[in-house]
N, C-alpha and C. Protein backbone atom coordinates (compact mmCIF):
# COMPACT_ATOMS: atom_id res chain seq x y z
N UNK A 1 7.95 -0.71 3.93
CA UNK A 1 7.26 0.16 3.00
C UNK A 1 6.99 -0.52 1.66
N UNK A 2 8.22 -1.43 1.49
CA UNK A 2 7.29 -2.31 -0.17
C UNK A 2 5.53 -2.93 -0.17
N UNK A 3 5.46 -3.10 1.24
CA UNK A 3 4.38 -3.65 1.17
C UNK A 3 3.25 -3.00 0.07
N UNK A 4 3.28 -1.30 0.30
CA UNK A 4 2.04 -0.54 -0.43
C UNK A 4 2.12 -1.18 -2.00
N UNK A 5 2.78 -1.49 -2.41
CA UNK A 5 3.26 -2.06 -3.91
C UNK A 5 2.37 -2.53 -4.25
N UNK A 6 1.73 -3.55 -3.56
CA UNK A 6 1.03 -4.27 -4.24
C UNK A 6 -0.45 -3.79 -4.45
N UNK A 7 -0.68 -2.62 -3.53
CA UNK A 7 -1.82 -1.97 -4.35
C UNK A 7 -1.23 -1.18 -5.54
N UNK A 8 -0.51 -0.68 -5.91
CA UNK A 8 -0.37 -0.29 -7.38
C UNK A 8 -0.44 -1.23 -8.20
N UNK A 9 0.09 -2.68 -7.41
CA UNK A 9 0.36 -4.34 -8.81
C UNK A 9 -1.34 -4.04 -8.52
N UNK A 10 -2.23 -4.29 -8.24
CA UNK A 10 -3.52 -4.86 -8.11
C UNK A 10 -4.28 -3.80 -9.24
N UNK A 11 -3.76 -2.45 -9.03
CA UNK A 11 -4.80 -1.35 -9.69
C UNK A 11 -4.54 -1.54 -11.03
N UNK A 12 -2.52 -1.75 -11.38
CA UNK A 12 -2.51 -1.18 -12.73
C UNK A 12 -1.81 -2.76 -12.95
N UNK A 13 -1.78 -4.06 -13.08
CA UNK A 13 -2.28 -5.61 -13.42
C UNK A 13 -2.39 -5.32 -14.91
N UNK A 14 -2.03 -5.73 -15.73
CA UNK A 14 -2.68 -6.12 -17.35
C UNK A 14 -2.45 -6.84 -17.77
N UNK A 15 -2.47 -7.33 -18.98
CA UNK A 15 -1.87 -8.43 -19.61
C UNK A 15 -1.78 -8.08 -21.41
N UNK A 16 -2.28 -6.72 -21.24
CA UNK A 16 -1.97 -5.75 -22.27
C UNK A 16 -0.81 -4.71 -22.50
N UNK A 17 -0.64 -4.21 -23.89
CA UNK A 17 0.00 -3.14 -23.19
C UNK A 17 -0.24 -2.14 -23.12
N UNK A 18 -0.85 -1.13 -22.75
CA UNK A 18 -1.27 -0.37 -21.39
C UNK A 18 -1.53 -0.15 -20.21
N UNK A 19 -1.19 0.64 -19.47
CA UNK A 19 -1.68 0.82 -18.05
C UNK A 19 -3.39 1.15 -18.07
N UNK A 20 -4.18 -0.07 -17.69
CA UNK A 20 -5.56 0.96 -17.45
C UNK A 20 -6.05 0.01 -16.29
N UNK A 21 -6.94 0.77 -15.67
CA UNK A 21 -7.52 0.08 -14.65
C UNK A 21 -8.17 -0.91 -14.75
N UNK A 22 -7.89 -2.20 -13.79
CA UNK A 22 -8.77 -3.38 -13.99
C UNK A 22 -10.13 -3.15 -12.83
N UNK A 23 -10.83 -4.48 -13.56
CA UNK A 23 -11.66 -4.79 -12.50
C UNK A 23 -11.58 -5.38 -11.67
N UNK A 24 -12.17 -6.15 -10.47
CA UNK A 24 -11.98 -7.21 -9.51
C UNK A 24 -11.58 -8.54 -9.99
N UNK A 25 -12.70 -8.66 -10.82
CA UNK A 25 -12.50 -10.04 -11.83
C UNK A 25 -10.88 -10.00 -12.11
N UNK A 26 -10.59 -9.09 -13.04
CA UNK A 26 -9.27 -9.13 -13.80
C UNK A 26 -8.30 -9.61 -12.71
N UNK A 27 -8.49 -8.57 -11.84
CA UNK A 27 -7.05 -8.49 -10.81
C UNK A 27 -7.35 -9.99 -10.51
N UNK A 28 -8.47 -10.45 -9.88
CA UNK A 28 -8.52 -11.66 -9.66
C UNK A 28 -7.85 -13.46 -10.88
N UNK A 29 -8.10 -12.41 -11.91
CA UNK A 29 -7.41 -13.86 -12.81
C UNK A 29 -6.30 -13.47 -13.34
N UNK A 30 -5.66 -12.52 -12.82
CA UNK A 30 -3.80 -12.01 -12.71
C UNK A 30 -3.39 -13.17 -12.01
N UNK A 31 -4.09 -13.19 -9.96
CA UNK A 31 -3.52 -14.03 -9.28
C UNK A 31 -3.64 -15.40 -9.75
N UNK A 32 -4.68 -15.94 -10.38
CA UNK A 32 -4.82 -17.43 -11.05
C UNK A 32 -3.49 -17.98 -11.52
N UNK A 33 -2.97 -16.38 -12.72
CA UNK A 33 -2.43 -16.98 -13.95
C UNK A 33 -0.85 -16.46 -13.30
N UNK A 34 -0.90 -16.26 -11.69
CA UNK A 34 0.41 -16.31 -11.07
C UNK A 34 1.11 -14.19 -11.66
N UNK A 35 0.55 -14.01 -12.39
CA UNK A 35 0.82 -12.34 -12.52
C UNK A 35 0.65 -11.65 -13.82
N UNK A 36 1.47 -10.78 -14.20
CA UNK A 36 1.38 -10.41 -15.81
C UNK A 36 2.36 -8.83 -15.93
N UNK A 37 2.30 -8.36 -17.06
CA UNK A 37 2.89 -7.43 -17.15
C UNK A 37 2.25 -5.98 -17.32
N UNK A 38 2.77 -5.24 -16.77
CA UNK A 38 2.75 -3.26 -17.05
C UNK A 38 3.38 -2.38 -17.77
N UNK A 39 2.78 -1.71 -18.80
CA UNK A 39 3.31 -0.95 -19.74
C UNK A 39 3.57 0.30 -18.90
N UNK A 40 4.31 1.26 -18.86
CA UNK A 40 4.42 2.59 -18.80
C UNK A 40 4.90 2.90 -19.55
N UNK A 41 4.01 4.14 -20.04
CA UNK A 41 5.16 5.17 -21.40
C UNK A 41 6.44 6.01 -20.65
N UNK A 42 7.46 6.22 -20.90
CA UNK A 42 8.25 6.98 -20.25
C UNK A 42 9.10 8.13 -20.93
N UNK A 43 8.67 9.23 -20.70
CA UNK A 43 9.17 10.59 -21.68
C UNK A 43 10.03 11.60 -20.98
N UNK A 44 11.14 11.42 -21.60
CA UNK A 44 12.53 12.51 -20.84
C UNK A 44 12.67 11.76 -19.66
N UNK A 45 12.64 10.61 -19.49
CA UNK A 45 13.31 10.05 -18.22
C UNK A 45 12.12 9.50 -17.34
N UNK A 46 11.05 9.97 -17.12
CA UNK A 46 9.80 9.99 -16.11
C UNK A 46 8.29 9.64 -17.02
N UNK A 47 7.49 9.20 -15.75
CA UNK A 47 6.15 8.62 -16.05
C UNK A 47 5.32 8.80 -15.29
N UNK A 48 3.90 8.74 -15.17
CA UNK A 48 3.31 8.69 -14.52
C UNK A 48 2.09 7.93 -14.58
N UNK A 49 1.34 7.37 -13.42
CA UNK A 49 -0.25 6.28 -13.31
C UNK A 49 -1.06 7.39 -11.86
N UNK A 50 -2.48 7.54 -12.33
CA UNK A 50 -3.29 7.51 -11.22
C UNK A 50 -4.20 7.06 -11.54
N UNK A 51 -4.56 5.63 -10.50
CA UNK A 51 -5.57 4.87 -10.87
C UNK A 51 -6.94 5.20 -10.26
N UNK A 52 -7.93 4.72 -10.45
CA UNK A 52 -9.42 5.40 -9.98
C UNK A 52 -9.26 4.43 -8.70
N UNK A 53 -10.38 4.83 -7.92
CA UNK A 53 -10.43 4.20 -6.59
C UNK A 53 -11.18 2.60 -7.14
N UNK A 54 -10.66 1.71 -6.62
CA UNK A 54 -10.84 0.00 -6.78
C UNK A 54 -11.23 -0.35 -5.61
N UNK A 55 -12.60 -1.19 -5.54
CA UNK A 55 -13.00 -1.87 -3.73
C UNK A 55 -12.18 -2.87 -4.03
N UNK A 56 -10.93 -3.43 -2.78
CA UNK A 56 -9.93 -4.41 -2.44
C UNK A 56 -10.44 -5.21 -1.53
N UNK A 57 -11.51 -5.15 -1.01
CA UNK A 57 -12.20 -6.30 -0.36
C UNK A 57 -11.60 -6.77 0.66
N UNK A 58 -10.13 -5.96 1.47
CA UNK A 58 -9.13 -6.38 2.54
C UNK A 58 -8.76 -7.84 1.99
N UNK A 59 -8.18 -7.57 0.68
CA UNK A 59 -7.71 -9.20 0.33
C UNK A 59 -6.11 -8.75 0.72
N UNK A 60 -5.39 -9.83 1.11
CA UNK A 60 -4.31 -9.41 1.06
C UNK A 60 -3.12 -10.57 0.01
N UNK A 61 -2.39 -9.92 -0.07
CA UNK A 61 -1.39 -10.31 -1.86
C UNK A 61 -0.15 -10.67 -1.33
N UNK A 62 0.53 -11.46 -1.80
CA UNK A 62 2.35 -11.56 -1.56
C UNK A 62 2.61 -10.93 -3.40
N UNK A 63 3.56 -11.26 -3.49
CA UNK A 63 3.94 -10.91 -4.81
C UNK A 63 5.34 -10.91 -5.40
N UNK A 64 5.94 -10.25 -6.55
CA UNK A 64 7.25 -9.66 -6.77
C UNK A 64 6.75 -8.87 -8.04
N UNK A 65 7.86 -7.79 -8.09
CA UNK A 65 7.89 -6.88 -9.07
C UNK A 65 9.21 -7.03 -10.11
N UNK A 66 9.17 -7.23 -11.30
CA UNK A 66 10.57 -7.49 -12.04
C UNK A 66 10.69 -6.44 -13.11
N UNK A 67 11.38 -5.50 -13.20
CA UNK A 67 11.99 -4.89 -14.54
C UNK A 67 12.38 -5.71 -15.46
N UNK A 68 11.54 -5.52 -16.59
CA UNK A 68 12.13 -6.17 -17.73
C UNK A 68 13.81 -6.19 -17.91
N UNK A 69 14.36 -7.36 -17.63
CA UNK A 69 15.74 -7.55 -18.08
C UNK A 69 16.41 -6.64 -19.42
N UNK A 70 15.47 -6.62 -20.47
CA UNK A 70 15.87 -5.71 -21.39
C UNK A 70 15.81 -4.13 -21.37
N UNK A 71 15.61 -3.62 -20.25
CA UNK A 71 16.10 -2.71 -20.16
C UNK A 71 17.43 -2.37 -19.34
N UNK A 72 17.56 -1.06 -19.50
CA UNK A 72 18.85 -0.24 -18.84
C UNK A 72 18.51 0.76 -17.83
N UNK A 73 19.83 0.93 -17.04
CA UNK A 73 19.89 1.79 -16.08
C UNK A 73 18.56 1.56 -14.42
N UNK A 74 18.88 2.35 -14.10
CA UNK A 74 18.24 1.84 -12.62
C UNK A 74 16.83 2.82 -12.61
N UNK A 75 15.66 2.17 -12.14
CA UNK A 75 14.27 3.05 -11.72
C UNK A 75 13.74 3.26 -10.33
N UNK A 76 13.56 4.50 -9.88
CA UNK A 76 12.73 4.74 -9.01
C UNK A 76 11.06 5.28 -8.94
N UNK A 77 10.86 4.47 -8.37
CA UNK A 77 9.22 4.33 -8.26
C UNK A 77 8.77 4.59 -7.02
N UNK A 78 7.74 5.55 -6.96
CA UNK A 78 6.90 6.38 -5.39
C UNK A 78 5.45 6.20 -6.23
N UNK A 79 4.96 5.18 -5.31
CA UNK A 79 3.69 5.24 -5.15
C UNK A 79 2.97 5.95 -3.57
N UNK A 80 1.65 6.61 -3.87
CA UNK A 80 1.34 7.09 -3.04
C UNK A 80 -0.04 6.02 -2.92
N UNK A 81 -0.88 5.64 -1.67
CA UNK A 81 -1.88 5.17 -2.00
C UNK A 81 -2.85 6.14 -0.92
N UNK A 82 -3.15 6.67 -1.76
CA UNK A 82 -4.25 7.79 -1.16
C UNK A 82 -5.34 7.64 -0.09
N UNK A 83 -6.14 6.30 -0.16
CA UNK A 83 -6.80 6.21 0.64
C UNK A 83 -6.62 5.70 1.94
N UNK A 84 -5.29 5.29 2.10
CA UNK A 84 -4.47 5.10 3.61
C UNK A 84 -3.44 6.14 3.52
N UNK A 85 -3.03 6.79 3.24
CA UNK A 85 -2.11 7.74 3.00
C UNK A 85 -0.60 7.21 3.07
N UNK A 86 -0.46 5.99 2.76
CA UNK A 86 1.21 5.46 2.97
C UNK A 86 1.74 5.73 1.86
N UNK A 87 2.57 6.03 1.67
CA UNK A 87 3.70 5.90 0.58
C UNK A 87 4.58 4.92 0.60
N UNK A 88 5.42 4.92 -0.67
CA UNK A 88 6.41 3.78 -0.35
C UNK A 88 7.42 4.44 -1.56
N UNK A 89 8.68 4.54 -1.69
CA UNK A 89 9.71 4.67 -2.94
C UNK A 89 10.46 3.59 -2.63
N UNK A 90 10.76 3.27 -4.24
CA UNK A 90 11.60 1.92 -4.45
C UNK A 90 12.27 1.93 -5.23
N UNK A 91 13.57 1.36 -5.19
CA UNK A 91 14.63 1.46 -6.54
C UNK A 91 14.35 0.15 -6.73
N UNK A 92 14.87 -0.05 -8.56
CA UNK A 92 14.90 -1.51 -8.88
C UNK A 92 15.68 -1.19 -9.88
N UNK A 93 15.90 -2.39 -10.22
CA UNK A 93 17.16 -2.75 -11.63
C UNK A 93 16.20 -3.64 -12.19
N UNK A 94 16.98 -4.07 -13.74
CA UNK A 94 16.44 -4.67 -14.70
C UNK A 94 16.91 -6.18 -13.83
N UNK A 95 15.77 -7.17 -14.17
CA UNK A 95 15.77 -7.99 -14.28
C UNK A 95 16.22 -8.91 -12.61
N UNK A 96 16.37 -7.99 -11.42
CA UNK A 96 15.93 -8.18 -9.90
C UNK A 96 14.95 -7.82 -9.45
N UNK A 97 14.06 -9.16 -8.89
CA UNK A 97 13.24 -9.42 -8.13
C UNK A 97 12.37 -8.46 -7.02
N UNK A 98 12.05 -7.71 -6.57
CA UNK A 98 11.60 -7.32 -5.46
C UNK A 98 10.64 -7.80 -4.46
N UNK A 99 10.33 -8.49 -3.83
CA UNK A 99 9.02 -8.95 -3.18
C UNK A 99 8.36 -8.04 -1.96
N UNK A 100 7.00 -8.24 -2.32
CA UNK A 100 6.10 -7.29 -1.31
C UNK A 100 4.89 -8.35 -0.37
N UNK A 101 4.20 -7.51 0.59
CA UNK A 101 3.13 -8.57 0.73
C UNK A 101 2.19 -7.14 1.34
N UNK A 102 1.03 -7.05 0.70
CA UNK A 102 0.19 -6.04 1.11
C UNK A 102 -1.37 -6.57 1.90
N UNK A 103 -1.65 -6.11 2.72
CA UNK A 103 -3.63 -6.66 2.87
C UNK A 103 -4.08 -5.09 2.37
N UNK A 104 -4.52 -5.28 1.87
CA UNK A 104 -5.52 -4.13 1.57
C UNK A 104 -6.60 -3.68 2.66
N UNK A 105 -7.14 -2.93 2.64
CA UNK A 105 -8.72 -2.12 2.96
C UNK A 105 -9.82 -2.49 2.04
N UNK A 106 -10.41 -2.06 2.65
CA UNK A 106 -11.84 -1.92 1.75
C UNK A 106 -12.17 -1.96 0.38
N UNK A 107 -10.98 -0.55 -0.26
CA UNK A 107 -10.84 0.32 -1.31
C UNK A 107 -9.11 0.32 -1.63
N UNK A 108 -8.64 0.84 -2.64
CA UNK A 108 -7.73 1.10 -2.94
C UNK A 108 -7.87 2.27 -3.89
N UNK A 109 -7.04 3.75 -3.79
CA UNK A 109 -6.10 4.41 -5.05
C UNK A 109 -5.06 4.70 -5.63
N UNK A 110 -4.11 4.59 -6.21
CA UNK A 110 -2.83 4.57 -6.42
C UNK A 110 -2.76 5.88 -7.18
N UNK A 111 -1.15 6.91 -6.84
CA UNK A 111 -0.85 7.44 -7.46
C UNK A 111 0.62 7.29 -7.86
N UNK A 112 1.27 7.13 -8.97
CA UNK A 112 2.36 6.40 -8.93
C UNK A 112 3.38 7.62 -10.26
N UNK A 113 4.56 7.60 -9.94
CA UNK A 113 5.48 8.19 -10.26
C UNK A 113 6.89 7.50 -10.72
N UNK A 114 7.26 7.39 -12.24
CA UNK A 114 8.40 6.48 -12.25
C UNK A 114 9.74 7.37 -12.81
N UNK A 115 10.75 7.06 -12.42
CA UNK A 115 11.89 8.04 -12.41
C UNK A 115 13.35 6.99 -12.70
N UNK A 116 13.89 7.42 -14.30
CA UNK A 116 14.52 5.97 -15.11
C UNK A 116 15.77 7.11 -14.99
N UNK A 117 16.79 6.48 -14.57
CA UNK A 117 18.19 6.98 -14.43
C UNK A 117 19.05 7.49 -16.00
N UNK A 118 17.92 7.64 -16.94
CA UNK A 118 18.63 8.02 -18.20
C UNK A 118 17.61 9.06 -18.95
N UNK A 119 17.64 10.36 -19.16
CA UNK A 119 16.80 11.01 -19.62
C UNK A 119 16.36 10.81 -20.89
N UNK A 120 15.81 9.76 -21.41
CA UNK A 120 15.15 9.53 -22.83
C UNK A 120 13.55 9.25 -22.69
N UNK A 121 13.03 8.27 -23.81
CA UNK A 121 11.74 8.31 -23.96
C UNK A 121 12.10 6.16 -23.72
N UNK A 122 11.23 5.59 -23.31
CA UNK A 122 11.10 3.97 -23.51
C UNK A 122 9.46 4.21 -22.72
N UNK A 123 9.19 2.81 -22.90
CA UNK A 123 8.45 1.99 -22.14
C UNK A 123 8.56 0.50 -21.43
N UNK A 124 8.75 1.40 -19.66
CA UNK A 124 8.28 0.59 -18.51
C UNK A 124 8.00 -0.61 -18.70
N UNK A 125 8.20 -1.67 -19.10
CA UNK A 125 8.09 -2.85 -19.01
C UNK A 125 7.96 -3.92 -17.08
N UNK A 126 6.93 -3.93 -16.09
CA UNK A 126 7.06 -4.25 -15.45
C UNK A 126 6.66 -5.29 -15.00
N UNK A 127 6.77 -6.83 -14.91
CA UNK A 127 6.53 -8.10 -14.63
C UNK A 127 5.89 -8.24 -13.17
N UNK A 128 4.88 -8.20 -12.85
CA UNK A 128 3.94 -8.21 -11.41
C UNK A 128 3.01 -9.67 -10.96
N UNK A 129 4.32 -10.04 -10.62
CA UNK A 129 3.60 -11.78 -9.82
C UNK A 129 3.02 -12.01 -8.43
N UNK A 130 1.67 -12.65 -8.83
CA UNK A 130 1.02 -12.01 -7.40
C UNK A 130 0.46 -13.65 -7.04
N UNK A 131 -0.16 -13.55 -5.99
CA UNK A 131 0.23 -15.35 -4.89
C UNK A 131 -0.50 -14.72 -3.58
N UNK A 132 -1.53 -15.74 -3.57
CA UNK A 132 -2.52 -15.04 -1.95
C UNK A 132 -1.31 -16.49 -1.22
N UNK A 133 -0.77 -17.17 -1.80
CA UNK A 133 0.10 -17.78 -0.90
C UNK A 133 1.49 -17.35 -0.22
N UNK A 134 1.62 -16.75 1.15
CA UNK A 134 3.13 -16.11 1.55
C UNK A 134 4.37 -16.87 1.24
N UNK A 135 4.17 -17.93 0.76
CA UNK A 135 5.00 -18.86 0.71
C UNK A 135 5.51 -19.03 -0.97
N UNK A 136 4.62 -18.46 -1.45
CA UNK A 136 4.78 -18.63 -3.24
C UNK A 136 5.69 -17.37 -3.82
N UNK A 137 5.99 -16.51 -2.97
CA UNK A 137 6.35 -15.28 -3.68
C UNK A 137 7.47 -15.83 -4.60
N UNK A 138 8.73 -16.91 -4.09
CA UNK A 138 9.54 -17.28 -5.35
C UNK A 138 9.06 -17.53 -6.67
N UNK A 139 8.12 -18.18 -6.73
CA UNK A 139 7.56 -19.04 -7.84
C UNK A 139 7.30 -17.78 -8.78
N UNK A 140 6.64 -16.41 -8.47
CA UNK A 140 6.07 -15.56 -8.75
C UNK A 140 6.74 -14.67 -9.39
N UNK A 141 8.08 -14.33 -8.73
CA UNK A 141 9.24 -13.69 -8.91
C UNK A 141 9.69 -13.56 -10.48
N UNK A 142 9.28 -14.84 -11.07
CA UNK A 142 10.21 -14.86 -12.50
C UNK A 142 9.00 -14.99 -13.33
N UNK A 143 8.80 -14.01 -14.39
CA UNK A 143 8.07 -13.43 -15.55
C UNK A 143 7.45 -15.11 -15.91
N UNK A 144 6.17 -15.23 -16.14
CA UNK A 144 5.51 -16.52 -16.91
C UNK A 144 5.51 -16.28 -18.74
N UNK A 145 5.33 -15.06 -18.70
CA UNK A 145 5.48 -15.11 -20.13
C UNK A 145 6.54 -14.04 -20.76
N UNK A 146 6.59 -13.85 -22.16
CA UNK A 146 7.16 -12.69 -22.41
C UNK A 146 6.55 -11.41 -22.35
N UNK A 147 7.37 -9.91 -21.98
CA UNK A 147 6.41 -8.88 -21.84
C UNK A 147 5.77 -8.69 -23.84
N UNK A 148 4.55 -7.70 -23.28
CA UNK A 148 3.74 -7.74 -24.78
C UNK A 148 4.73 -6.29 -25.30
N UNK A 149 5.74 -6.57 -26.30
CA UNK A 149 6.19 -5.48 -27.33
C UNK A 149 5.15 -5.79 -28.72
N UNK A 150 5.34 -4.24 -28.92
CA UNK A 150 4.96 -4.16 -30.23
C UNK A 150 4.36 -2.81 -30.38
């Protein structure tokens, strides 16, 4: 089930901080520059992303997902991807690895839900390294830059 992941890394990709939808291009010079980071706002504990529908061109992605090390406590994340109807929920900790490998369809939509084991307000900090090579997901795994605070 991690696999669906990486259509949420592909939809919500930045190198800003905000979550907003990229284009093809973008997502495409994420994988160049090996990945980047995701803002989520998070209020009373929880968050939420629904991204617009994205053509995925059946590319398919390896990847990893990293919680910013500087945070606390443990997150669960349910993405839904609407236009195949799979779901996937995932726990993660700060600063462990997760790896996925998705092919896409045609299209992609993500609806995504994040759920932080401490009822306050932060922002999601999420490190998304992506690699059309199956073999690269290590390399990918560990943040290239620092996430964007401020």
């Amino acid at each position: 089930m991690r696999h669906l992941f990486i259509s949420l890394t592909a939809i919500l990709l930045i190198a800003t901080d905000s979550a907003e939808a990229q284009s093809l291009t973008d997502v495409t010079s994420s994988i160049r520059d090996g990945g980047g980071w995701v803002a989520i706002a998070i209020e009373g504990g929880e968050g939420s992303y629904s991204s617009p529908r994205l053509p995925t061109l059946n590319l398919k992605l390896n990847g990893c997902v990293t919680i910013w090390d500087e945070l606390s406590g443990s997150w669960e994340i349910e993405a839904t991807e609407t236009v195949s109807s799979s779901k996937l929920l995932l726990s993660a900790e700060p600063g462990v690895g997760v790896s996925f490998t998705h092919q896409f369809g045609v299209q992609s939509q993500v609806d995504v839900s994040f759920r932080w084991s401490e009822p306050g307000d932060t922002t999601l900090l999420l490190w998304v390294g992506l690699t059309i090579n199956p073999d690269g997901v290590d390399e990918v795994c560990e943040p290239r830059r620092e996430p964007p605070i401020g």
